[in-house]
N, C-alpha and C. Protein backbone atom coordinates (compact mmCIF):
# COMPACT_ATOMS: atom_id res chain seq x y z
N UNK A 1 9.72 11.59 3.11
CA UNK A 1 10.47 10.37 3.16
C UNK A 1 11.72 10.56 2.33
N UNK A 2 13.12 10.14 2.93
CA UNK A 2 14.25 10.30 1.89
C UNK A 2 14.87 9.13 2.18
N UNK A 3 15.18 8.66 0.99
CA UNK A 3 16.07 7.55 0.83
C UNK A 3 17.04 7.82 -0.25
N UNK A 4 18.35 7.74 0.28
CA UNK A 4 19.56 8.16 -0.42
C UNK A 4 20.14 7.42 -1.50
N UNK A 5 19.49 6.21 -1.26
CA UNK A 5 20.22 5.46 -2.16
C UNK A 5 19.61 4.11 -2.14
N UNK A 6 19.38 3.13 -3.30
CA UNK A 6 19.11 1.81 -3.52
C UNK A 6 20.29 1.09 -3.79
N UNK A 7 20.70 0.08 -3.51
CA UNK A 7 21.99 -0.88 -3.05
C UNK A 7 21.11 -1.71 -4.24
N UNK A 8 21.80 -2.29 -5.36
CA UNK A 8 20.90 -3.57 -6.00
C UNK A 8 21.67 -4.91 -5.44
N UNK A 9 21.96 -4.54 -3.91
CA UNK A 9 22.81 -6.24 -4.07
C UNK A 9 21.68 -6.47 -2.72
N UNK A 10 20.67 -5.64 -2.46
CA UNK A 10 19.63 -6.37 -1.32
C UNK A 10 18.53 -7.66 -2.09
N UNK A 11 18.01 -8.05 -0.81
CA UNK A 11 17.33 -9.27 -1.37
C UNK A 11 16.11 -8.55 -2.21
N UNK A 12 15.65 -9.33 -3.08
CA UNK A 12 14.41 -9.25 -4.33
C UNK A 12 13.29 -8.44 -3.34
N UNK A 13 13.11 -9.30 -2.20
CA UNK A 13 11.85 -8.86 -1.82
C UNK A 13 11.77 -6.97 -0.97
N UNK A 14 13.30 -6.96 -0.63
CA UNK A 14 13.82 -5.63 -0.02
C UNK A 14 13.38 -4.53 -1.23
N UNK A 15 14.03 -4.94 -2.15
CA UNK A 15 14.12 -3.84 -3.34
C UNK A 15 12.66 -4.07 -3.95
N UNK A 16 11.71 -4.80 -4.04
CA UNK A 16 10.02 -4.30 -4.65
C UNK A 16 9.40 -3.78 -3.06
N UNK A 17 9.72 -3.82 -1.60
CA UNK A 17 8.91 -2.79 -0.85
C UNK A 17 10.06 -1.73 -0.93
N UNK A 18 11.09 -1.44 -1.33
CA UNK A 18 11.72 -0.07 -1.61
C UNK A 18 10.97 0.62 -2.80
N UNK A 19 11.07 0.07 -3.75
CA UNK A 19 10.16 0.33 -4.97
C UNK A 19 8.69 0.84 -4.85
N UNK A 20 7.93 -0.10 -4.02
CA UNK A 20 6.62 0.48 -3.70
C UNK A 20 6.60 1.19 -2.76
N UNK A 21 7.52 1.81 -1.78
CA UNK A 21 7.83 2.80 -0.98
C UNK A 21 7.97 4.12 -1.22
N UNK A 22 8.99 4.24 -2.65
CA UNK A 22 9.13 4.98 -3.47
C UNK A 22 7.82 5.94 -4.42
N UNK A 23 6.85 4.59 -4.59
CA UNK A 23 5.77 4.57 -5.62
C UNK A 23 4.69 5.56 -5.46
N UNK A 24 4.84 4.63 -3.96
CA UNK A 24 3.72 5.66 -2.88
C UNK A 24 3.66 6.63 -2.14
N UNK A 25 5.37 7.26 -1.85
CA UNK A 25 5.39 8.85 -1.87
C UNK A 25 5.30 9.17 -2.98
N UNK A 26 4.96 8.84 -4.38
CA UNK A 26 5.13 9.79 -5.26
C UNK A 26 3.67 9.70 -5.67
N UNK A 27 2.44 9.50 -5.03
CA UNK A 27 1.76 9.50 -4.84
C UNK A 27 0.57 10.61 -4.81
N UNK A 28 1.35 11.69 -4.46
CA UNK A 28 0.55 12.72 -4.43
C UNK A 28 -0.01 13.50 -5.77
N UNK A 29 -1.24 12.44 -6.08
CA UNK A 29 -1.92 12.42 -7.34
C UNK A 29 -2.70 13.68 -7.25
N UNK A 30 -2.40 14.94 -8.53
CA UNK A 30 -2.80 16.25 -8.50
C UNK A 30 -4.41 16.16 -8.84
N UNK A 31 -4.97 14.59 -9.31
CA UNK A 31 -6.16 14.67 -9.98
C UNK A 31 -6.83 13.88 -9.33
N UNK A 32 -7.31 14.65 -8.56
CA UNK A 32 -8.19 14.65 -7.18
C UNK A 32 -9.64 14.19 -7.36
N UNK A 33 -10.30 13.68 -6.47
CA UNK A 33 -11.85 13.60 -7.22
C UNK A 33 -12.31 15.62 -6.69
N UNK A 34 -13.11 15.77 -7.54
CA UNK A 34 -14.17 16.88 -7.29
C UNK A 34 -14.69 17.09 -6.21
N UNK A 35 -14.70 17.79 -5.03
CA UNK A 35 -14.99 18.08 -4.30
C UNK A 35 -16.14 17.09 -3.75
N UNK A 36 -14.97 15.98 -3.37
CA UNK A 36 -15.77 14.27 -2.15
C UNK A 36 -16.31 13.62 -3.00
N UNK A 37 -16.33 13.83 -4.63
CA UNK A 37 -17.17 12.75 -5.60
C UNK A 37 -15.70 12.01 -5.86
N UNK A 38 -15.79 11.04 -6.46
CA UNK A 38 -15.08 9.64 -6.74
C UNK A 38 -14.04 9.98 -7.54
N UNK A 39 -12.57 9.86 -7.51
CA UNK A 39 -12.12 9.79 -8.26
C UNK A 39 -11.93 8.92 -9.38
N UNK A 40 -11.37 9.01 -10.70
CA UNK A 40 -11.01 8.02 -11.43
C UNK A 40 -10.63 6.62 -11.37
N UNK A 41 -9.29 7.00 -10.61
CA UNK A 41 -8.82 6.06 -9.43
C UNK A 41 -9.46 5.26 -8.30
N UNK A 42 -10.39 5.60 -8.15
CA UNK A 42 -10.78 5.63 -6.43
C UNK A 42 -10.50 3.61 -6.43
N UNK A 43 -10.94 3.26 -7.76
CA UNK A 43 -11.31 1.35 -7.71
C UNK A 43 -9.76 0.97 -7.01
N UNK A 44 -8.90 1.53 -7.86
CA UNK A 44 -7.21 0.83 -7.68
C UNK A 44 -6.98 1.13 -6.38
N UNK A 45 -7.25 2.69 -6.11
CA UNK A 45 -6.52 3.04 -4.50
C UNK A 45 -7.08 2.21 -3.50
N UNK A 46 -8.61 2.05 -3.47
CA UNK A 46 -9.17 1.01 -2.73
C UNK A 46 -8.37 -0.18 -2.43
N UNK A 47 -7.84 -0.94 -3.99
CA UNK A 47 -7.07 -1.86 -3.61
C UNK A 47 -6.30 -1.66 -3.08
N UNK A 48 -4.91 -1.21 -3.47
CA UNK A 48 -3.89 -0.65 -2.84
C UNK A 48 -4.43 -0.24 -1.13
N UNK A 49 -4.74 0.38 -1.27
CA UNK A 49 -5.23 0.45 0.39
C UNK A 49 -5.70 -1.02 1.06
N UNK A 50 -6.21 -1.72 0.79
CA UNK A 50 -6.63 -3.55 0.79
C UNK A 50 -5.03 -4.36 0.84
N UNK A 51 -4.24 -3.96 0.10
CA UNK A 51 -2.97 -4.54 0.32
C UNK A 51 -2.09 -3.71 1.48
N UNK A 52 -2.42 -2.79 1.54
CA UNK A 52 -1.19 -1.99 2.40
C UNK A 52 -1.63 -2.63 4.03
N UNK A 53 -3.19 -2.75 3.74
CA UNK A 53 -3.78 -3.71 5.58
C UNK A 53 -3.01 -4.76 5.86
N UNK A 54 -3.16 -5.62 4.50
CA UNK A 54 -2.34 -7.12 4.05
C UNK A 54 -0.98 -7.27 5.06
N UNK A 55 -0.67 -6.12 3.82
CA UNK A 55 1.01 -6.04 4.30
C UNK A 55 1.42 -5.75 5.49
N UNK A 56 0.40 -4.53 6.39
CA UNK A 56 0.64 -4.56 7.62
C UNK A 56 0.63 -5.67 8.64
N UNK A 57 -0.21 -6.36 8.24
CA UNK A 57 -0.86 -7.41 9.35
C UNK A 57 0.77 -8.43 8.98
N UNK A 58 0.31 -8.58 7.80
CA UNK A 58 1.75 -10.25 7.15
C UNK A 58 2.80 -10.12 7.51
N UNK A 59 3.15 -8.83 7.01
CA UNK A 59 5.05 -8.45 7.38
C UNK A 59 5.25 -8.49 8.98
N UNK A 60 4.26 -8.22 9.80
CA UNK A 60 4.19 -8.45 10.96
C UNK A 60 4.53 -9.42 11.31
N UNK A 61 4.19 -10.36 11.20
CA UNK A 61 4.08 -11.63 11.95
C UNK A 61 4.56 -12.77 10.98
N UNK A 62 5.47 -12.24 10.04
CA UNK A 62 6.82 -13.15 9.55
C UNK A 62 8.35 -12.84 9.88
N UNK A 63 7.66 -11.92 10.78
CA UNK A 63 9.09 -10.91 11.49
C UNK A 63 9.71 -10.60 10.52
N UNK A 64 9.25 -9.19 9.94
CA UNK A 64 10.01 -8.04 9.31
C UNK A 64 10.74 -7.08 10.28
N UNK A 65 10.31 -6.89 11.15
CA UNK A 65 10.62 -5.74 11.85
C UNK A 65 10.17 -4.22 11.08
N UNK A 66 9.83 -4.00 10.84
CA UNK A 66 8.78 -3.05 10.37
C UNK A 66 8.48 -1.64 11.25
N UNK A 67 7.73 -2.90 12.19
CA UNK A 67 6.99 -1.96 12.97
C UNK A 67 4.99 -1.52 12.49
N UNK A 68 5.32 -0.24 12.42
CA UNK A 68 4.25 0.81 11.74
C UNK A 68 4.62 1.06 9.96
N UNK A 69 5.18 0.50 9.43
CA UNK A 69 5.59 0.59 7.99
C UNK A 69 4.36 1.20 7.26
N UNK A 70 3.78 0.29 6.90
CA UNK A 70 2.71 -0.27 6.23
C UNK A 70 1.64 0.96 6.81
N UNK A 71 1.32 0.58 7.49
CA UNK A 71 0.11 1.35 8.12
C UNK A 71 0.70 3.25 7.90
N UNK A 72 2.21 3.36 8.64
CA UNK A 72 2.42 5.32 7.90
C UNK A 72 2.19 5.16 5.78
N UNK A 73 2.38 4.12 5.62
CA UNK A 73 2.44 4.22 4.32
C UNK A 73 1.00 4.42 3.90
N UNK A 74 0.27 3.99 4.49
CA UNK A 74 -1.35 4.33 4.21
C UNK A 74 -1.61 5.37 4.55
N UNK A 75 -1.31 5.82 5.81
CA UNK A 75 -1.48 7.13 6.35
C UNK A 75 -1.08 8.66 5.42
N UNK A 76 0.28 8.29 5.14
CA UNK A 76 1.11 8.98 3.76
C UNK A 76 0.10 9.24 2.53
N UNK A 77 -0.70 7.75 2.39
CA UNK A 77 -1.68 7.62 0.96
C UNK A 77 -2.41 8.85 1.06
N UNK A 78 -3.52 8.91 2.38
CA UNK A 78 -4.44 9.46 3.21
C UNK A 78 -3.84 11.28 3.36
N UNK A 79 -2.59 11.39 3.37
CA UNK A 79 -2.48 12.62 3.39
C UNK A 79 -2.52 13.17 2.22
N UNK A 80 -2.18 12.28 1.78
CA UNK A 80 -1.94 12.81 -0.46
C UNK A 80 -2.75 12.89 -0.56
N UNK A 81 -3.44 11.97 -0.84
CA UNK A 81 -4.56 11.96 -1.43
C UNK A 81 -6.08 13.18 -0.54
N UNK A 82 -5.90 12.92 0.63
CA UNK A 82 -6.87 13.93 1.33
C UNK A 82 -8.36 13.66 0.84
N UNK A 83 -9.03 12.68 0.90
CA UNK A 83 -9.98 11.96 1.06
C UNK A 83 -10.97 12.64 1.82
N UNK A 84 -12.27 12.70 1.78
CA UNK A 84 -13.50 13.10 2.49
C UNK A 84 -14.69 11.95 2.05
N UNK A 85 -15.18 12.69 3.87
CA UNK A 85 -16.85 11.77 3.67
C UNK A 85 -16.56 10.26 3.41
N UNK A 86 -17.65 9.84 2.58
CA UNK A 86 -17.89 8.29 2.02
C UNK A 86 -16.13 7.90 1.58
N UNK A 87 -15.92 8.49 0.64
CA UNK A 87 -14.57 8.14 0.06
C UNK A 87 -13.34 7.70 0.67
N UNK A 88 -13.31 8.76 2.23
CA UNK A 88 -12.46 8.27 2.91
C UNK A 88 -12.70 6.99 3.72
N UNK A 89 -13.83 6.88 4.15
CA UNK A 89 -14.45 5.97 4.39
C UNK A 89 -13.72 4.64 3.77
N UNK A 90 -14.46 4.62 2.74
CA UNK A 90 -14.47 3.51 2.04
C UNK A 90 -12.71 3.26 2.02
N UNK A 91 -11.54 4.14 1.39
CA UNK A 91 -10.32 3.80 1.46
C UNK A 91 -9.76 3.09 2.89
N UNK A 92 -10.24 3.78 4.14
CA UNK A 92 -9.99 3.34 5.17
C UNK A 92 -10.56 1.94 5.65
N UNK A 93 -11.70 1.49 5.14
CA UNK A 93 -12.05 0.57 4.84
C UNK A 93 -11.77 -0.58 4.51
N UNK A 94 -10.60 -0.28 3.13
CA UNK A 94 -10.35 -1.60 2.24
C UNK A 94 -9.37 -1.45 3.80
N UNK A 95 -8.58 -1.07 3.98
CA UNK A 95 -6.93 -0.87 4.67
C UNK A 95 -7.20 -1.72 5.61
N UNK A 96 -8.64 -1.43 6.38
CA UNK A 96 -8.74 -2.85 7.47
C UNK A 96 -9.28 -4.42 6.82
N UNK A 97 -10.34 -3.92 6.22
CA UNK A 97 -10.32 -5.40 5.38
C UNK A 97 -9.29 -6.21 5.25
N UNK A 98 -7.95 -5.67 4.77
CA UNK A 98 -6.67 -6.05 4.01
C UNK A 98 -6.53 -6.89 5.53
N UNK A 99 -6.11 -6.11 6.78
CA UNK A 99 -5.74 -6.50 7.75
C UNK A 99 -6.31 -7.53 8.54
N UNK A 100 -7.66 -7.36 8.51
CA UNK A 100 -8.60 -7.89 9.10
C UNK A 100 -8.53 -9.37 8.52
N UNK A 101 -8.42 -9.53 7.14
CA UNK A 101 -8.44 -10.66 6.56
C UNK A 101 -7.77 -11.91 6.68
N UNK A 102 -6.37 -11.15 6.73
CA UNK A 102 -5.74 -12.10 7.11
C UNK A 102 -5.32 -12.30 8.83
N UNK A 103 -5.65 -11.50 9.58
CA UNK A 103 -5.76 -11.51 11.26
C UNK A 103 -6.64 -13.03 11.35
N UNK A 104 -7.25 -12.90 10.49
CA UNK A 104 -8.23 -13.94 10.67
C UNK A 104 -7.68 -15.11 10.27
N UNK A 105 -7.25 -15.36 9.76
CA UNK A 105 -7.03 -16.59 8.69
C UNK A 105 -4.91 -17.13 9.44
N UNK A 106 -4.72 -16.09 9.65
CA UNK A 106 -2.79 -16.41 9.95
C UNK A 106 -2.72 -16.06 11.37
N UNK A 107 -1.80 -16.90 11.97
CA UNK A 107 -1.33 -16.54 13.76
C UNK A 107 -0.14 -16.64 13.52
N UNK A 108 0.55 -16.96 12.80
CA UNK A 108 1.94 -17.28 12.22
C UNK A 108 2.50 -17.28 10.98
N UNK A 109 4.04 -16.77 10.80
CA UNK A 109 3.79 -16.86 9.32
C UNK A 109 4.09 -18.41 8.64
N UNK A 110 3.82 -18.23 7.57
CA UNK A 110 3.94 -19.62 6.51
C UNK A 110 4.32 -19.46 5.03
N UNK A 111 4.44 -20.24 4.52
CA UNK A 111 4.99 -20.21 3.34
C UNK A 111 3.50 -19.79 2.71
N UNK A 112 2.56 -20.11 2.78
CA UNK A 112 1.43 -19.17 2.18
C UNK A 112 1.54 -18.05 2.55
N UNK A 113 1.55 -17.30 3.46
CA UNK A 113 1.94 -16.00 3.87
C UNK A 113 3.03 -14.71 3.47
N UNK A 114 4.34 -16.13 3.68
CA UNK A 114 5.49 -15.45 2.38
C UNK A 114 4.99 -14.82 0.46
N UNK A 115 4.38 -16.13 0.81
CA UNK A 115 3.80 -15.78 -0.94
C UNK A 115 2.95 -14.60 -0.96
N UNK A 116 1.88 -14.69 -0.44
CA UNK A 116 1.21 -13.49 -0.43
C UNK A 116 1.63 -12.46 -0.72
N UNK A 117 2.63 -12.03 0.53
CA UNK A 117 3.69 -10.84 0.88
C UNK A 117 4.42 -10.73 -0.22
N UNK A 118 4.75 -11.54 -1.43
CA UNK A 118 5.68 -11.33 -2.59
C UNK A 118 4.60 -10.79 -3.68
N UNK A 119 3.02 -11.60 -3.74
CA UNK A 119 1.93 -11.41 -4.26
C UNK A 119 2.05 -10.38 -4.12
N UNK A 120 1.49 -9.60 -3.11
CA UNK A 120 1.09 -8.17 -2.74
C UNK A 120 1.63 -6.71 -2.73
N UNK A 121 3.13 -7.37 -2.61
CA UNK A 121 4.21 -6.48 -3.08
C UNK A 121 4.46 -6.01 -4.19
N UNK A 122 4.32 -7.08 -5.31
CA UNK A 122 4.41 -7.05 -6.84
C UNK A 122 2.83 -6.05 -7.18
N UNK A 123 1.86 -6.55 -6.60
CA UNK A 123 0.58 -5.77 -6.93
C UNK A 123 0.14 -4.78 -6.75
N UNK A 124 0.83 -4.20 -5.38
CA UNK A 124 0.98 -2.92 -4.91
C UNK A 124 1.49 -2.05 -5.85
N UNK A 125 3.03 -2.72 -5.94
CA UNK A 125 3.58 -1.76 -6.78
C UNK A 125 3.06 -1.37 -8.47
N UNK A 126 2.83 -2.33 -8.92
CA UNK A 126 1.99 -2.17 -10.29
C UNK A 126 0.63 -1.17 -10.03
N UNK A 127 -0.02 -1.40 -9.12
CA UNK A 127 -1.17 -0.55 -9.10
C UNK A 127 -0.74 1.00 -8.75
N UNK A 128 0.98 1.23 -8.18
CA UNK A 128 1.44 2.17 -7.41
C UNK A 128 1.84 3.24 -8.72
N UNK A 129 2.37 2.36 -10.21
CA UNK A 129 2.41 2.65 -10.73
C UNK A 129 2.11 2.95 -12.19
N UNK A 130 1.02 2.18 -11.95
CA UNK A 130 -0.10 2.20 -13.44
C UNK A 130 -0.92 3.82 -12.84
N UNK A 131 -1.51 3.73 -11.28
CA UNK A 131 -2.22 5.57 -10.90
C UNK A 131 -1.16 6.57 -11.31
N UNK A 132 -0.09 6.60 -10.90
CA UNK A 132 0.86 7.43 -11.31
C UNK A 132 1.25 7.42 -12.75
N UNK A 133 1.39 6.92 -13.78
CA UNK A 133 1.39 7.15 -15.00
C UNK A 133 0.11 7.74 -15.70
N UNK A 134 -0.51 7.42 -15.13
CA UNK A 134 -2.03 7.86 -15.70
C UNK A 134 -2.66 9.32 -15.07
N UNK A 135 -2.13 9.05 -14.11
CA UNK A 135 -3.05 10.59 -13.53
C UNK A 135 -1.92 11.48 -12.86
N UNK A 136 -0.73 11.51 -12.59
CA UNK A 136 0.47 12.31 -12.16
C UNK A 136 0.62 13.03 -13.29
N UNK A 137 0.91 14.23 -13.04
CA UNK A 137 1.44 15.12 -14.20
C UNK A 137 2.31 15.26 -14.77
């Protein structure tokens, strides 16, 4: 992924999914679990993977234009990280939960929905970068 440049005159919500865009290619956490046992991490990425469903499903259908955003951005997670067995499982897991959750609950967006999407953005990114301070080299 290359991005040449951050503009700070885009809107708030542009610049925290640039930020967590950023967060999550840099992602490729060297401290792996042990061969398919659990990483350290595994609780946060779960989440993070739980929001990235979120975000796929929400940004959708408040018309972002997007597309597949969200979902290569998980995929991206999934390559970094390189997950097996149960573990992958379970990450792939939260990612539909995330989606699933709100499929259920939203047909449209709303000002609860907006919020969320600002919620989730902010939480993403904190979780994007509390793993990376802690376990990036």
């Amino acid at each position: 992924m290359h991005i040449s440049a951050i503009h700070t005159n885009k809107p708030p919500m542009l610049k925290r999914t640039l930020i967590l865009t950023l967060l999550l290619s840099s992602l490729a956490v060297p401290a792996r679990a042990i061969e398919g046992g659990p990483a350290p991490f595994d609780g946060e990425l779960q989440r993070l993977s739980e929001i990235l469903g979120a975000l796929h499903y929400l940004r959708e259908i408040c018309g972002s234009n997007e597309g597949q955003k969200w979902r290569n951005e998980m995929q991206a997670l999934i390559d970094a990280e390189a997950p097996t067995g149960d573990r992958r499982t379970r990450i792939v897991a939260s990612f539909n939960r995330g989606y699933r959750g709100f499929q259920q609950t939203y047909r449209t967006c709303t000002p609860a929905a907006d919020f969320a999407i600002r919620r989730y953005l902010d939480e993403g990114a904190k979780i994007s970068r509390e793993i990376t301070a802690r376990y990036a080299n």
